[in-house]
N, C-alpha and C. Protein backbone atom coordinates (compact mmCIF):
# COMPACT_ATOMS: atom_id res chain seq x y z
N UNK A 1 15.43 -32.36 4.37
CA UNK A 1 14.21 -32.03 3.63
C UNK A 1 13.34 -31.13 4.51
N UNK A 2 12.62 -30.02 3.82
CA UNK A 2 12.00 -28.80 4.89
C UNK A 2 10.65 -29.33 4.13
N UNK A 3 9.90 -29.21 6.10
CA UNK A 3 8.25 -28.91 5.88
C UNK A 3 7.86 -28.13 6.40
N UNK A 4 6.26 -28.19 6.32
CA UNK A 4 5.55 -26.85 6.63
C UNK A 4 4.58 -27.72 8.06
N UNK A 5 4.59 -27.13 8.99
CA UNK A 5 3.72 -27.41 9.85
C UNK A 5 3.19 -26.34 10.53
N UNK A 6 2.01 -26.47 10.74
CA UNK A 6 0.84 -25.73 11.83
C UNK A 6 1.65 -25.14 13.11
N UNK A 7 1.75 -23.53 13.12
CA UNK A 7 2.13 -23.49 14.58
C UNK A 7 1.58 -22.15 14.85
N UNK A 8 1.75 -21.33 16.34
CA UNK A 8 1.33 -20.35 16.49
C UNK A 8 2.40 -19.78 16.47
N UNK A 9 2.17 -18.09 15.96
CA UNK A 9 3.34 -17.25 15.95
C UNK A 9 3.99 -17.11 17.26
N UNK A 10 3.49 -17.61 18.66
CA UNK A 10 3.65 -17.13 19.81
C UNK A 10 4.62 -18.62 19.98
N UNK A 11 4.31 -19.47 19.63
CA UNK A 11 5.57 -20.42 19.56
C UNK A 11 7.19 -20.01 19.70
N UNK A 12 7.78 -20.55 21.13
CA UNK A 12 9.38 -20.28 21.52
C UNK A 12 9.65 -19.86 20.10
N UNK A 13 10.08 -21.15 19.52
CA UNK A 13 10.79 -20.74 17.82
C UNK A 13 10.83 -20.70 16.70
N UNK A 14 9.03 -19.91 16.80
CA UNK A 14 8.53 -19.02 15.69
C UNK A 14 8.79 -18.03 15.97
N UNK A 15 8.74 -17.22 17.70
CA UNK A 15 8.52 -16.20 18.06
C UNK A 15 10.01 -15.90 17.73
N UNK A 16 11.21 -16.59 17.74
CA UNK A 16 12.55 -16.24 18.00
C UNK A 16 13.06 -15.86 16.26
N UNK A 17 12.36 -16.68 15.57
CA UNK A 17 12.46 -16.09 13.78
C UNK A 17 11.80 -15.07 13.67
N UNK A 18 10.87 -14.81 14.10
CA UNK A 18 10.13 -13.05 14.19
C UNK A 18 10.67 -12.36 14.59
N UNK A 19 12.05 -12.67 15.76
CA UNK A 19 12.27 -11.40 16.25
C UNK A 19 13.83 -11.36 15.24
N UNK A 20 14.27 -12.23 15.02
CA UNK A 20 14.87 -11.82 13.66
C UNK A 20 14.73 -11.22 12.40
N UNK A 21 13.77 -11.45 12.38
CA UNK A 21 13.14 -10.93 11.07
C UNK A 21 13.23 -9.70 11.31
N UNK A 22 12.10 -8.83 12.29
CA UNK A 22 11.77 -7.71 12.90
C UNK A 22 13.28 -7.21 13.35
N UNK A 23 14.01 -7.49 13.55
CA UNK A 23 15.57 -6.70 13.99
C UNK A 23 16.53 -6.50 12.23
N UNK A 24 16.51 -7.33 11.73
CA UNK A 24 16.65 -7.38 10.18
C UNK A 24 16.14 -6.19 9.91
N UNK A 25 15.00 -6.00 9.20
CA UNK A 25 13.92 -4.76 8.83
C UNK A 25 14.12 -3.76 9.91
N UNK A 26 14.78 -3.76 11.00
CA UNK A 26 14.97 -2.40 11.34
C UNK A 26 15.85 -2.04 11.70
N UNK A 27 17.47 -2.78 11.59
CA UNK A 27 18.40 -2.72 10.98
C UNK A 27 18.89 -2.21 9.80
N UNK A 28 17.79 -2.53 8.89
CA UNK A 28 18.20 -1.73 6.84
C UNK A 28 17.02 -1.12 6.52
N UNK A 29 16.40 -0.77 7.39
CA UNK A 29 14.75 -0.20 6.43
C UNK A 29 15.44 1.19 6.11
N UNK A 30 15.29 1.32 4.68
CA UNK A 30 15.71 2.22 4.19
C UNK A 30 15.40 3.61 5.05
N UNK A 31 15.94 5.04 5.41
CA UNK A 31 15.49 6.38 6.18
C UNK A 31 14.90 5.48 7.97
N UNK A 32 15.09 4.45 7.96
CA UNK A 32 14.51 4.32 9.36
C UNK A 32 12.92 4.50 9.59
N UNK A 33 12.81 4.12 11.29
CA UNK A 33 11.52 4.34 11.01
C UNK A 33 10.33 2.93 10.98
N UNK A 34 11.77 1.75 11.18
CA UNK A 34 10.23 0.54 10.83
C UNK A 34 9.86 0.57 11.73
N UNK A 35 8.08 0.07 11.59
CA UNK A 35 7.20 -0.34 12.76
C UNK A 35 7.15 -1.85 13.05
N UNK A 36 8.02 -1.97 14.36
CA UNK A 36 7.29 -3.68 14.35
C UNK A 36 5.93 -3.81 15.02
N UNK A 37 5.48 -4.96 14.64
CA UNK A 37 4.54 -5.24 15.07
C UNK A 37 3.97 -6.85 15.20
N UNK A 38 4.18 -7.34 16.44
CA UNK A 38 3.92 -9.03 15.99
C UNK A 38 2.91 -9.54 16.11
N UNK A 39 2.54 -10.58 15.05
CA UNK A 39 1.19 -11.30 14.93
C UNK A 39 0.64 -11.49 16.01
N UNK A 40 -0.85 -11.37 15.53
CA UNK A 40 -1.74 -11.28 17.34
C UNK A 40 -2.04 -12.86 16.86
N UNK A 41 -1.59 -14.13 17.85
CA UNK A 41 -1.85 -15.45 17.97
C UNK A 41 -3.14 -15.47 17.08
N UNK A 42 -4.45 -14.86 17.96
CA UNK A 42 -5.96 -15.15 18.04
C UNK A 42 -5.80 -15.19 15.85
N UNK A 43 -5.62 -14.04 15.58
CA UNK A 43 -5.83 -13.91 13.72
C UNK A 43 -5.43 -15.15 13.41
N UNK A 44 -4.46 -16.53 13.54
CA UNK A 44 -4.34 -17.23 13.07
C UNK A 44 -4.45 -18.41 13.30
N UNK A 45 -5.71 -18.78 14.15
CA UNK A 45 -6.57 -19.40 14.32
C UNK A 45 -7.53 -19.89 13.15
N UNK A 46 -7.61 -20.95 12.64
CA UNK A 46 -8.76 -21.41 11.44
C UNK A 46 -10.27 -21.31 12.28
N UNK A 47 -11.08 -20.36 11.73
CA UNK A 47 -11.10 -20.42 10.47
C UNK A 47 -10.43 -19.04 9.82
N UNK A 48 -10.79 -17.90 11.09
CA UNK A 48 -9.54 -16.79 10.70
C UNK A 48 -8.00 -16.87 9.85
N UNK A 49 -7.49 -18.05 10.25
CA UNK A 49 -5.94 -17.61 9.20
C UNK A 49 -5.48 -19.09 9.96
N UNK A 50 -3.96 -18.96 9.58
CA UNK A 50 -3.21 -19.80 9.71
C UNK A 50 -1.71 -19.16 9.50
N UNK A 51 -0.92 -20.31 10.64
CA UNK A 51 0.27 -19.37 10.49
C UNK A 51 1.36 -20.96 10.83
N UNK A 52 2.53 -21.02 9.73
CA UNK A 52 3.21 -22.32 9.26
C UNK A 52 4.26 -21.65 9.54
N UNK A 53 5.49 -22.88 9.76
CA UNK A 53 6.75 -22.67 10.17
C UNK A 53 7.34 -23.83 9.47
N UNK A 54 8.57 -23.70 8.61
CA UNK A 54 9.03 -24.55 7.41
C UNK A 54 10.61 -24.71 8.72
N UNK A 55 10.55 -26.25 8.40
CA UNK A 55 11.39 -26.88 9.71
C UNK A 55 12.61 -27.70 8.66
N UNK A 56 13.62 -27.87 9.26
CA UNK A 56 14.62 -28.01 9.01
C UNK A 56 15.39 -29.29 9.69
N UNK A 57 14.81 -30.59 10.03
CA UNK A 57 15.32 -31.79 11.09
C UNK A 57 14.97 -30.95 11.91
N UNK A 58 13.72 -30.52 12.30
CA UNK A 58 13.19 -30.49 13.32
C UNK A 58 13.06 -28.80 14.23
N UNK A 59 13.73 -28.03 13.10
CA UNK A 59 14.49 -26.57 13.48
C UNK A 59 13.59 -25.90 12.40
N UNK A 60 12.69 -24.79 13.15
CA UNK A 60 12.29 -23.98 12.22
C UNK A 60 13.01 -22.74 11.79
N UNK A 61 13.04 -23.36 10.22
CA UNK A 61 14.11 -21.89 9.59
C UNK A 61 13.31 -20.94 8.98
N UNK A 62 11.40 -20.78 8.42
CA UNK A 62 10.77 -20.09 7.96
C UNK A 62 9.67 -19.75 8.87
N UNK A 63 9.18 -18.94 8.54
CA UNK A 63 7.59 -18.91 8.98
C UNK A 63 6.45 -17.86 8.28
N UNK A 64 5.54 -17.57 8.17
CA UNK A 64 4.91 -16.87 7.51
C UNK A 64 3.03 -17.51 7.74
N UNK A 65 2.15 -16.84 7.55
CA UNK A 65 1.00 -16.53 8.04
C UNK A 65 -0.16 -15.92 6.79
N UNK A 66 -1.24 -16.86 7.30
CA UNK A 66 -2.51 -15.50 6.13
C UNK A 66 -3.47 -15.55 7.40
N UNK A 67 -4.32 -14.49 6.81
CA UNK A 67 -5.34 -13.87 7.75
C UNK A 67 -6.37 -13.65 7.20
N UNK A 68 -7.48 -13.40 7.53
CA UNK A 68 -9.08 -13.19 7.23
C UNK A 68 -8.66 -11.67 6.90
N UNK A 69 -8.97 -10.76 6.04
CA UNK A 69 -9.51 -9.53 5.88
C UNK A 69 -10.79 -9.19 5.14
N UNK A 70 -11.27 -7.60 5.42
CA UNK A 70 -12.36 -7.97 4.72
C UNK A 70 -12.47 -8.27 3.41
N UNK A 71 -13.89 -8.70 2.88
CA UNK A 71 -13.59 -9.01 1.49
C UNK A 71 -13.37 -8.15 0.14
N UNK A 72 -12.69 -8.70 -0.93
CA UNK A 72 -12.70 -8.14 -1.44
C UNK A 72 -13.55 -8.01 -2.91
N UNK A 73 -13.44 -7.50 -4.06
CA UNK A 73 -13.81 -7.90 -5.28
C UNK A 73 -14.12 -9.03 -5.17
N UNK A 74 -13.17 -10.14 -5.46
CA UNK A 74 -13.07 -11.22 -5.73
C UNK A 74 -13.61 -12.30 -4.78
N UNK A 75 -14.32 -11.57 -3.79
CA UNK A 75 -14.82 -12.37 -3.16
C UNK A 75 -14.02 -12.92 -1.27
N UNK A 76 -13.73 -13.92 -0.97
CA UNK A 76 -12.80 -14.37 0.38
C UNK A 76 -11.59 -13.67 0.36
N UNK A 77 -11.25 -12.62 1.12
CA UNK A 77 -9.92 -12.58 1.06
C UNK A 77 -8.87 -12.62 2.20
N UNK A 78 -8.19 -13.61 2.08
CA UNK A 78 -6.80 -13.40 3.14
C UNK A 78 -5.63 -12.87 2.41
N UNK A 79 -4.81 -12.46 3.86
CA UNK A 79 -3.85 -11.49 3.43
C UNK A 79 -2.71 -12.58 4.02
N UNK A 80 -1.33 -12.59 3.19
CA UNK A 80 -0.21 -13.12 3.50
C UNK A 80 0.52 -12.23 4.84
N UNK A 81 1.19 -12.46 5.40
CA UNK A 81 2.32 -12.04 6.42
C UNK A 81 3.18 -12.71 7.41
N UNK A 82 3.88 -11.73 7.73
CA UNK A 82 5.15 -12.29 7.88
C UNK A 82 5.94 -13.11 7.37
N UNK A 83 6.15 -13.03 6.28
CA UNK A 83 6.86 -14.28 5.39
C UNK A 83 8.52 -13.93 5.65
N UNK A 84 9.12 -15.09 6.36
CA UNK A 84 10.30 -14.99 6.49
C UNK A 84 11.14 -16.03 6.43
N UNK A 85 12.48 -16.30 5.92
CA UNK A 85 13.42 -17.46 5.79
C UNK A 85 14.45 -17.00 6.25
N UNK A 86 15.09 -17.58 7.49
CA UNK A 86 16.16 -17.14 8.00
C UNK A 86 17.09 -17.25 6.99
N UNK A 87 18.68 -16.25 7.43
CA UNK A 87 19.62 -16.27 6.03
C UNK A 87 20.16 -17.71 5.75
N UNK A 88 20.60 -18.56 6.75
CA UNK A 88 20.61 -19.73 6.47
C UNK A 88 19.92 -20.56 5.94
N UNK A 89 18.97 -20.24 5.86
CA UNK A 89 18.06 -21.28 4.76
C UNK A 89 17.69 -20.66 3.68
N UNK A 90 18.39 -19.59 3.31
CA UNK A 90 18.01 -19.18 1.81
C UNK A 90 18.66 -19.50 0.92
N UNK A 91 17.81 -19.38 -0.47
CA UNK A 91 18.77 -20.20 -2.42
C UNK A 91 18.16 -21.64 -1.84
N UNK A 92 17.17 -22.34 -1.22
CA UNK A 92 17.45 -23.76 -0.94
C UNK A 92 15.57 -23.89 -1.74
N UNK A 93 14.89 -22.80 -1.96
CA UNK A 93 13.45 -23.04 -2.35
C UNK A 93 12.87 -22.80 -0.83
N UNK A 94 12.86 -22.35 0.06
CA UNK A 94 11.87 -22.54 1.26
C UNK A 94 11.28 -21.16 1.13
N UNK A 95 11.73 -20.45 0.79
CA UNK A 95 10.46 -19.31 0.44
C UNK A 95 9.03 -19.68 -0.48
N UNK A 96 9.75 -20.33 -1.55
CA UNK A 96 8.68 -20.88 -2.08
C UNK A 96 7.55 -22.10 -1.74
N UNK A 97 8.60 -22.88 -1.02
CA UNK A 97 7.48 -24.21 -0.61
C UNK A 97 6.65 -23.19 0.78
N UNK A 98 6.97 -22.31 1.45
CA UNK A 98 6.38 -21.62 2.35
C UNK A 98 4.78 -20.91 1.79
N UNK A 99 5.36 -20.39 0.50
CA UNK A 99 4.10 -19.23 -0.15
C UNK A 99 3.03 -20.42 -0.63
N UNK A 100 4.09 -21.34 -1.32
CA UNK A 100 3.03 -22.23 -1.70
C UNK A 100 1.94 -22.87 -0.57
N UNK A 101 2.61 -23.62 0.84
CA UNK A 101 1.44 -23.88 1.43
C UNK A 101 0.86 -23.10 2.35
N UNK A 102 1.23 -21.46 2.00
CA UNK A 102 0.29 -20.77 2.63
C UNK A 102 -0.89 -20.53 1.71
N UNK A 103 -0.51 -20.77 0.07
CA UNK A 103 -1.63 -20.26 -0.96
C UNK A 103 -2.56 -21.67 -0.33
N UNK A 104 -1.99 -22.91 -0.31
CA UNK A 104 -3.09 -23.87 0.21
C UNK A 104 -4.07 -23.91 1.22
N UNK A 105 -3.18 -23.11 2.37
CA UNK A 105 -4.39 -23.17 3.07
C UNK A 105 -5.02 -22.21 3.39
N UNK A 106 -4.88 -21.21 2.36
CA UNK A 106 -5.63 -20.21 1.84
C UNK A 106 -7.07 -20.39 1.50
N UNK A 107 -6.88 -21.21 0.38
CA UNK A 107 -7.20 -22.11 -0.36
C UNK A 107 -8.24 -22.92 0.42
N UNK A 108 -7.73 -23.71 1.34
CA UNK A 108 -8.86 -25.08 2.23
C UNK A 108 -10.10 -24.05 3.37
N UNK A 109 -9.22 -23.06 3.98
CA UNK A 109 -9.97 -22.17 4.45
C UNK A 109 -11.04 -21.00 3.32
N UNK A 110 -10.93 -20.93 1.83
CA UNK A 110 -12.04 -21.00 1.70
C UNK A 110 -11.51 -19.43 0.29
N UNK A 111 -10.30 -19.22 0.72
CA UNK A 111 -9.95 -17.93 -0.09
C UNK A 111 -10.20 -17.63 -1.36
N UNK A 112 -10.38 -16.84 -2.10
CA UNK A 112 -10.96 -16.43 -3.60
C UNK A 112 -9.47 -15.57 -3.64
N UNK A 113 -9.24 -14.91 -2.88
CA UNK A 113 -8.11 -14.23 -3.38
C UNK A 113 -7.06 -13.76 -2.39
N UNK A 114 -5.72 -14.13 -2.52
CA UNK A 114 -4.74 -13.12 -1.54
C UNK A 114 -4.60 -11.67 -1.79
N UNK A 115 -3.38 -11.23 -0.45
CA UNK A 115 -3.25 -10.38 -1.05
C UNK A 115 -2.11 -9.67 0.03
N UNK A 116 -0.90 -9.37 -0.23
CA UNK A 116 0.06 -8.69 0.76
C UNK A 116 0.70 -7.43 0.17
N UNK A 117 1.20 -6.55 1.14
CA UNK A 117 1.93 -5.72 1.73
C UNK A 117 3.52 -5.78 1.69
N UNK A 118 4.02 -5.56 0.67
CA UNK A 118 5.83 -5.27 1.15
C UNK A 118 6.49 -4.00 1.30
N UNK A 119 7.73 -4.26 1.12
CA UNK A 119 8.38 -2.93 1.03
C UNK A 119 9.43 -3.01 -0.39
N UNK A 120 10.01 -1.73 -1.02
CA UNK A 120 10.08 -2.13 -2.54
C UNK A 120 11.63 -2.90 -2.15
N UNK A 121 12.41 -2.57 -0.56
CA UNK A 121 13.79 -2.82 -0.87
C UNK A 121 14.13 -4.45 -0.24
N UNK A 122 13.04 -5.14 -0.46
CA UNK A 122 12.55 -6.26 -0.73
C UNK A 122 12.81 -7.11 -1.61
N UNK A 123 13.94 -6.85 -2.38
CA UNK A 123 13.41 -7.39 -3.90
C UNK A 123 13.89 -9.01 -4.31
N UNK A 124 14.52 -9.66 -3.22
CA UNK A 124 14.02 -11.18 -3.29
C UNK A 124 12.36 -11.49 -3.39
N UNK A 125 12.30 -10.70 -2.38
CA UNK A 125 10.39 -11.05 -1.91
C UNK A 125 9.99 -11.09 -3.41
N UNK A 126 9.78 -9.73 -3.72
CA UNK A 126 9.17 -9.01 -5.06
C UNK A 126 9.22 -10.59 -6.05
N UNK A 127 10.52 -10.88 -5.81
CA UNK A 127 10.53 -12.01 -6.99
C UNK A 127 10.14 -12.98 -6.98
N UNK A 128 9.99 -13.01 -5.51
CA UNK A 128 9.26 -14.80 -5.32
C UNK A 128 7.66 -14.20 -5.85
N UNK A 129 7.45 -13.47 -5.29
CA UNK A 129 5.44 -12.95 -5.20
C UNK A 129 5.31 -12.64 -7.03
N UNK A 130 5.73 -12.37 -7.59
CA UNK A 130 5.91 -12.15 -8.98
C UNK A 130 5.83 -13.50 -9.65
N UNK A 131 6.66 -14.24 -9.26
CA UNK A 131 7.08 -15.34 -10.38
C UNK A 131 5.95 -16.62 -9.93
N UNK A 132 5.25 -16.61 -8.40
CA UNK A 132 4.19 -16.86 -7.84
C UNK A 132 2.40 -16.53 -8.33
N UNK A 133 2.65 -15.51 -9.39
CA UNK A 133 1.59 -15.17 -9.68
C UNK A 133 0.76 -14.20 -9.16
N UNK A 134 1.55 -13.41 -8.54
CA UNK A 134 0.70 -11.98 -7.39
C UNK A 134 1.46 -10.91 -8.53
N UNK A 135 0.07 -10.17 -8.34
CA UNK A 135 0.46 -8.42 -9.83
C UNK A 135 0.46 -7.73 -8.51
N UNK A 136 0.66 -6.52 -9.11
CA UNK A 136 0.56 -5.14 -8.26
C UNK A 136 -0.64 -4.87 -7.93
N UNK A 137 -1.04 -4.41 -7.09
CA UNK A 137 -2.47 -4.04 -6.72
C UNK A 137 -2.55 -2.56 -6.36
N UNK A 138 -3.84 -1.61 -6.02
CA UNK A 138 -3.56 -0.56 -5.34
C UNK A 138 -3.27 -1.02 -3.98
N UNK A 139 -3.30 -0.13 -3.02
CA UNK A 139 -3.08 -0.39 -1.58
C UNK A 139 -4.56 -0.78 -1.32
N UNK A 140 -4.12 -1.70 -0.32
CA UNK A 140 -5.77 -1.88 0.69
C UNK A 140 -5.37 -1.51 1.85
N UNK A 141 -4.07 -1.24 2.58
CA UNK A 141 -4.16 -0.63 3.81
C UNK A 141 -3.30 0.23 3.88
N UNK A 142 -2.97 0.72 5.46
CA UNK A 142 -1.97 2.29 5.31
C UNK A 142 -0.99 1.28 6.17
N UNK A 143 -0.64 0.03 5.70
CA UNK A 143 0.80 -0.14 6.46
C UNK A 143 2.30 0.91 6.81
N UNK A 144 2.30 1.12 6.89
CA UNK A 144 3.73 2.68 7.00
C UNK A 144 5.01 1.60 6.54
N UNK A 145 5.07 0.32 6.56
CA UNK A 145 5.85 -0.25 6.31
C UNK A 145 6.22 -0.63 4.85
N UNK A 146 4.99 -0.65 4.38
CA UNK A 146 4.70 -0.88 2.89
C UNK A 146 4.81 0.17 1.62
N UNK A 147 5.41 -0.18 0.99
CA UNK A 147 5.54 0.52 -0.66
C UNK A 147 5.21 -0.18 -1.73
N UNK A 148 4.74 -1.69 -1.60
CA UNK A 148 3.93 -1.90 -2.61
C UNK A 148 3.37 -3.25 -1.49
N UNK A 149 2.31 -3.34 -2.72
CA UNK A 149 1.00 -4.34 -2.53
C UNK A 149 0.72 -5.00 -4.07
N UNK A 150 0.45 -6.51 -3.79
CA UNK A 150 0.20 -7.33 -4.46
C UNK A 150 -1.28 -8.22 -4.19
N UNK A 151 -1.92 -8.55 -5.58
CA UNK A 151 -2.85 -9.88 -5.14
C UNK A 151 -2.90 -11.36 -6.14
N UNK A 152 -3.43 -11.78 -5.64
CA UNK A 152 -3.65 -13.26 -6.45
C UNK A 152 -4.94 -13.62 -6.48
N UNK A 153 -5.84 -14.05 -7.79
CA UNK A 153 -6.99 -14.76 -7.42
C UNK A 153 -6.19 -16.15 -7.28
N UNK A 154 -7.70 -16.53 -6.69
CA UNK A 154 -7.38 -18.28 -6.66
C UNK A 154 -8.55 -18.86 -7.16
């Protein structure tokens, strides 16, 4: 059974699913060209953000993060990132129990609305963030990584 617990991205083996992730995406990013870039610890700090790692008997197989940005329309907004499920733990739902308790503590920290950044050749992601309740949005930033953007009120 997978949970979600509190950790920092700088964590041994959070940091070691990031750098999977990040070798993944720049391995297939379509024309080349990805930028990595890894979570700065300090952003996911409460009341700034929070950043969860979905464990496996004790083995983290996910991880993913929201952050303070400025606000938006809607009022509080954090932004989702790094959302990742190693290939072994995918088809099992941990993408989803992941988004879900990041929308929570979105949510407890105070959020009115998400809001992330993908890329289109993504399109597991696309489907989880879709069927999750996130539309298309315009862009709110110049990620170079990104080809679309999504939000959610809450």
């Amino acid at each position: 059974m997978a949970s979600a617990r509190v950790v920092s991205p700088a964590d041994p083996d959070v940091h070691a699913l990031l750098e999977e992730y990040f070798s993944m995406r720049t391995d297939s990013f379509p024309g080349g060209g990805y930028t990595t870039t890894f979570p700065d610890p300090a952003a996911f700090v409460a009341p700034a953000g929070v950043f969860l790692a979905i464990d496996e008997d004790g083995v983290a197989v996910g991880c993913g993060g929201v952050r303070r940005i400025p606000d938006g329309e809607a009022g509080i907004r954090y932004e989702v990132k790094n959302v990742f499920v190693s290939p072994t733990g995918r088809g099992r739902g941990w993408g989803r129990l992941l988004l879900d308790a990041l929308e929570d503590e979105a949510r407890r920290l105070g959020a009115t609305e998400l809001v992330l950044d993908t890329h289109h050749s993504l399109t597991a992601a696309a489907g989880l963030y879709d069927s999750s309740g996130f539309v298309t949005i315009p862009p709110y930033n110049d990620n170079p990584n990104a080809t679309r953007w999504y939000g959610k009120r809450l």
